[in-house]
N, C-alpha and C. Protein backbone atom coordinates (compact mmCIF):
# COMPACT_ATOMS: atom_id res chain seq x y z
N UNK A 1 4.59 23.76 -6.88
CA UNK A 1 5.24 22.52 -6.47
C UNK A 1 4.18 21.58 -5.90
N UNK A 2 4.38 20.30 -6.27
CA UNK A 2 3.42 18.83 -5.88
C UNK A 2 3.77 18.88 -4.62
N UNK A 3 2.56 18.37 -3.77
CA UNK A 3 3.16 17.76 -2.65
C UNK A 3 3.49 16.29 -2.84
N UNK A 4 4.18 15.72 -1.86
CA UNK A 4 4.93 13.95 -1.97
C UNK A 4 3.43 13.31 -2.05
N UNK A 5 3.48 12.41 -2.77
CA UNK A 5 2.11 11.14 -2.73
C UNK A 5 2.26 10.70 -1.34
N UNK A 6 1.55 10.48 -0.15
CA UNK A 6 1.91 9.60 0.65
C UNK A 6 0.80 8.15 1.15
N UNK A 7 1.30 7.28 1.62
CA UNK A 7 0.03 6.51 1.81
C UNK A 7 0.43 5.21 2.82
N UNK A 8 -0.45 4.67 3.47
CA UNK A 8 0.06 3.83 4.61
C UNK A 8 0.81 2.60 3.66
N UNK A 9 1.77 2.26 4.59
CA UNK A 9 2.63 1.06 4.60
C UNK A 9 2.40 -0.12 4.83
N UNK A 10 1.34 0.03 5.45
CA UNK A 10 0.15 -1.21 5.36
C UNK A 10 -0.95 -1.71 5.16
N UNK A 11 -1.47 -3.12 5.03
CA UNK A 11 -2.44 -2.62 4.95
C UNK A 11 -3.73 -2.15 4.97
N UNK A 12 -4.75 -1.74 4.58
CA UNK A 12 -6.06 -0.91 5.16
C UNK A 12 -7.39 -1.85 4.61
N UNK A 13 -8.68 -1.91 5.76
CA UNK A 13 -9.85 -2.81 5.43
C UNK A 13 -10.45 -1.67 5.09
N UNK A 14 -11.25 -1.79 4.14
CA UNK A 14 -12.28 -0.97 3.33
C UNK A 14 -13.15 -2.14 2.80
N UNK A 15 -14.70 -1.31 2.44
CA UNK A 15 -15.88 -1.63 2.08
C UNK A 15 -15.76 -1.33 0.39
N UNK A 16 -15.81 -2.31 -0.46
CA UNK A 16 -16.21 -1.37 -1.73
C UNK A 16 -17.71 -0.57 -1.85
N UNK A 17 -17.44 0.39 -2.31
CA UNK A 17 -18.89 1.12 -2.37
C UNK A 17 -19.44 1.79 -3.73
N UNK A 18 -18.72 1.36 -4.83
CA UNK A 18 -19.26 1.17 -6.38
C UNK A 18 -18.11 0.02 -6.45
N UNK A 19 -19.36 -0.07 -8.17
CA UNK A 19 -18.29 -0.78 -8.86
C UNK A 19 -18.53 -0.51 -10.30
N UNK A 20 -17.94 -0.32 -11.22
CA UNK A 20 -18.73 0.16 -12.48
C UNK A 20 -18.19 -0.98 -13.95
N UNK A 21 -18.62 -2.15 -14.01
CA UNK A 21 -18.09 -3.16 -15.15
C UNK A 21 -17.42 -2.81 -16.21
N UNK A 22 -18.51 -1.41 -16.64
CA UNK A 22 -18.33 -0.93 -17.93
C UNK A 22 -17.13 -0.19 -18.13
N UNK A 23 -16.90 0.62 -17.19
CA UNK A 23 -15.51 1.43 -17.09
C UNK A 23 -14.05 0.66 -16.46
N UNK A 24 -14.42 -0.34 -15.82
CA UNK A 24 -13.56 -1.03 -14.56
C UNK A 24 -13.13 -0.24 -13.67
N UNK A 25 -14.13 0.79 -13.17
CA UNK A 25 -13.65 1.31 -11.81
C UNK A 25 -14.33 1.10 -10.84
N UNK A 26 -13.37 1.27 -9.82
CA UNK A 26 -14.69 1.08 -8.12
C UNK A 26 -14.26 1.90 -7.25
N UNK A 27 -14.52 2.66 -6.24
CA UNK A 27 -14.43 2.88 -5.10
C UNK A 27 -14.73 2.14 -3.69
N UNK A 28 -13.62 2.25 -2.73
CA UNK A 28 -13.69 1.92 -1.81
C UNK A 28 -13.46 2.73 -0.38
N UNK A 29 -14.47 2.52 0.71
CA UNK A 29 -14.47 3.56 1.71
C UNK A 29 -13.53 2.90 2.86
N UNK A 30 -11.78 2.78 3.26
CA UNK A 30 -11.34 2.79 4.35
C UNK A 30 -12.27 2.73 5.74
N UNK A 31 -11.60 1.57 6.19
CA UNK A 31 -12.11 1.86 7.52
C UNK A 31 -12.02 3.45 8.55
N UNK A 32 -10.91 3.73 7.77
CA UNK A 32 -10.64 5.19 9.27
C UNK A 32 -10.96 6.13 7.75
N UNK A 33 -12.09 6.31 6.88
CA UNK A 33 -12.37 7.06 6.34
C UNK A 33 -12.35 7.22 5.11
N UNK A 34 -11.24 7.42 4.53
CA UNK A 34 -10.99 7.78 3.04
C UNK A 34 -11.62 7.33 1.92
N UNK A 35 -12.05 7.36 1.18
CA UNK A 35 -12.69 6.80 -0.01
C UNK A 35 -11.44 6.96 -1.25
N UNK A 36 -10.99 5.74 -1.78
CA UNK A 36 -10.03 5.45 -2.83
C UNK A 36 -10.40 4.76 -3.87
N UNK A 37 -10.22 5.45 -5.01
CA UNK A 37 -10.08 5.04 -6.26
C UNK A 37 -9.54 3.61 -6.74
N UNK A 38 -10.10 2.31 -7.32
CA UNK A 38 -9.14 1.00 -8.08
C UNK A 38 -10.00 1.20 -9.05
N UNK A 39 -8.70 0.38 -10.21
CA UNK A 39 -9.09 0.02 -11.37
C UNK A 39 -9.16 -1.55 -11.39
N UNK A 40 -10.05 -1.86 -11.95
CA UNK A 40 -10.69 -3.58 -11.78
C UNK A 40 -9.11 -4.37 -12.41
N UNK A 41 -8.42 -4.08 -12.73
CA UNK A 41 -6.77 -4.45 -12.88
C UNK A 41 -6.47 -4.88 -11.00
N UNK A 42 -6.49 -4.05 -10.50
CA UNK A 42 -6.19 -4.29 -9.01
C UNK A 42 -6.95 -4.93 -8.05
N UNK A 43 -8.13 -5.51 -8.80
CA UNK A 43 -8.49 -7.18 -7.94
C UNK A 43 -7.70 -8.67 -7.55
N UNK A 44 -7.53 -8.95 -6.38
CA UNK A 44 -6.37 -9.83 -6.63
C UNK A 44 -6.23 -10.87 -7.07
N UNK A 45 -7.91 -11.40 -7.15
CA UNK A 45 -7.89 -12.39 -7.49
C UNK A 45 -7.89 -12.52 -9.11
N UNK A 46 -7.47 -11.28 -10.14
CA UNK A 46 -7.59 -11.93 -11.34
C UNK A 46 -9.20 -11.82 -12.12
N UNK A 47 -10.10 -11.37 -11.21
CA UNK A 47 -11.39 -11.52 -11.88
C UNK A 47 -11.93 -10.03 -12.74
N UNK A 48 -11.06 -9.26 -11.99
CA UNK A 48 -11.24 -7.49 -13.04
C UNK A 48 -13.07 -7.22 -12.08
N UNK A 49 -13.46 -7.82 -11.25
CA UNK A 49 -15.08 -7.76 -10.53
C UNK A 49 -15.18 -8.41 -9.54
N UNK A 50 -15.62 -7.20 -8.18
CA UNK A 50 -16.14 -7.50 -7.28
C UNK A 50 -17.03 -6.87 -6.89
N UNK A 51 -17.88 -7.26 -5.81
CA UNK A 51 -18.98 -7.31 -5.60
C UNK A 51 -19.31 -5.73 -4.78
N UNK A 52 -20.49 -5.10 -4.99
CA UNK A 52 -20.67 -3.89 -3.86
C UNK A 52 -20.90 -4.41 -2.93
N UNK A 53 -20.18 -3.64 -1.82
CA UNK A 53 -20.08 -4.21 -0.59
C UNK A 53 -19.53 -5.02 0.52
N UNK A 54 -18.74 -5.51 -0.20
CA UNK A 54 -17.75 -6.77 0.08
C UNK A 54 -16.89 -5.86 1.41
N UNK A 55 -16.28 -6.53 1.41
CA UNK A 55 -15.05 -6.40 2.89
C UNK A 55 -13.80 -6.46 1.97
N UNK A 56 -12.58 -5.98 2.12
CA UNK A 56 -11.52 -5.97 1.65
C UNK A 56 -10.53 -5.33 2.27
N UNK A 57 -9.28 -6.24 2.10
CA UNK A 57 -7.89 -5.42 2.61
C UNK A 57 -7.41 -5.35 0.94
N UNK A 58 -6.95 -3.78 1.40
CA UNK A 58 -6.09 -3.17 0.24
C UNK A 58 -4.46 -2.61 0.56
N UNK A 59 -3.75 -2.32 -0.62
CA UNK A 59 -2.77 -1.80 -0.19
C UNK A 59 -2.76 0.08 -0.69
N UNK A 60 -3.12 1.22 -0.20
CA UNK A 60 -2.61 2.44 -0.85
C UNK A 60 -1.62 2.70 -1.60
N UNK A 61 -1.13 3.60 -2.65
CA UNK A 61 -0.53 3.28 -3.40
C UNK A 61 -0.87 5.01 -4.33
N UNK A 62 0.34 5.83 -5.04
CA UNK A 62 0.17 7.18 -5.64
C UNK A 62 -1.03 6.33 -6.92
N UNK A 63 -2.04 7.50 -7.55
CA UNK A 63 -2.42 7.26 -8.26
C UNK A 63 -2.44 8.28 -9.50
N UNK A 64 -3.49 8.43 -10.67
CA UNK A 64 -3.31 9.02 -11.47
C UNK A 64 -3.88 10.38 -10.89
N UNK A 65 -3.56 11.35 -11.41
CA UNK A 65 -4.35 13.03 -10.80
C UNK A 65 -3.52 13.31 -9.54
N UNK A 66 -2.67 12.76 -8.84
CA UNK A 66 -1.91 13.11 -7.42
C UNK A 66 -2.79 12.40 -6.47
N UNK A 67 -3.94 11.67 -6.67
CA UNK A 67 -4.38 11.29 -5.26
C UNK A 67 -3.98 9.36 -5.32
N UNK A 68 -4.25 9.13 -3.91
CA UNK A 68 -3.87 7.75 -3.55
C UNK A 68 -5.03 7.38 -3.96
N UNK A 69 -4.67 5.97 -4.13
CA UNK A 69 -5.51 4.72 -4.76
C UNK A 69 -5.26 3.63 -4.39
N UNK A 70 -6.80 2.48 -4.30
CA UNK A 70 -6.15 1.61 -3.62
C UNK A 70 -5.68 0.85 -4.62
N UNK A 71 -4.83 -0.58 -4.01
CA UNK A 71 -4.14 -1.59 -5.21
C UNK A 71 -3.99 -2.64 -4.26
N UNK A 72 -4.38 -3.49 -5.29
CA UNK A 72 -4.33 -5.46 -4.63
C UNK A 72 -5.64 -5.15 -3.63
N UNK A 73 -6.46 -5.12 -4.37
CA UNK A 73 -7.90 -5.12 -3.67
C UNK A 73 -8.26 -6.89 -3.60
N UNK A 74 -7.54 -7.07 -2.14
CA UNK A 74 -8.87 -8.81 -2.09
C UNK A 74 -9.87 -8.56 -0.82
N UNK A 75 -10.70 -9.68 -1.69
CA UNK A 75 -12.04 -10.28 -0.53
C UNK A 75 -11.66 -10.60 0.50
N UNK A 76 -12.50 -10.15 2.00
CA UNK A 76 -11.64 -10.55 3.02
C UNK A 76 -12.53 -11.88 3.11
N UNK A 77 -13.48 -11.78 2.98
CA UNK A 77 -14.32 -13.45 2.64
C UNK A 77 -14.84 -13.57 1.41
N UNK A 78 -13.97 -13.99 0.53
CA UNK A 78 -14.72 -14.40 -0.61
C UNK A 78 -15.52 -15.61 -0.89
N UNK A 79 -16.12 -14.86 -1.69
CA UNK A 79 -17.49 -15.87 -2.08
C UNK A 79 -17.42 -17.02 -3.01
């Protein structure tokens, strides 16, 4: 038996810490820790690319494989 997906209700500042063009994936490291999975689909602004390093509020969210992922990844200062 799965356990339930769970993930905060609100939402969380993270650092992106890849980003990969070619695949459209990135990771991002939570402030209180976690490192989560987006697909360049879940940039908010529409651009499918952001930058390593940036600042961002995300929303958590179930992903593919049972783990959380983030979604609606924006710049908290975009450039």
């Amino acid at each position: 038996m799965t356990q339930p997906r769970r993930g905060p209700r609100m939402p969380v500042c993270a650092v992106v810490t890849q980003f990969d063009d070619g695949r459209g994936l990135g990771t991002v490291r939570a402030d209180d820790g976690p490192i989560l999975d987006f697909h360049c689909t879940a940039v908010a602004d529409g651009s499918r690319h952001i930058e390593v390093g940036t600042r961002v509020v995300c929303w958590v969210g179930p992903g593919h494989g049972g783990r959380n992922e983030a979604r609606h990844v924006a710049a908290l200062d975009p450039a």
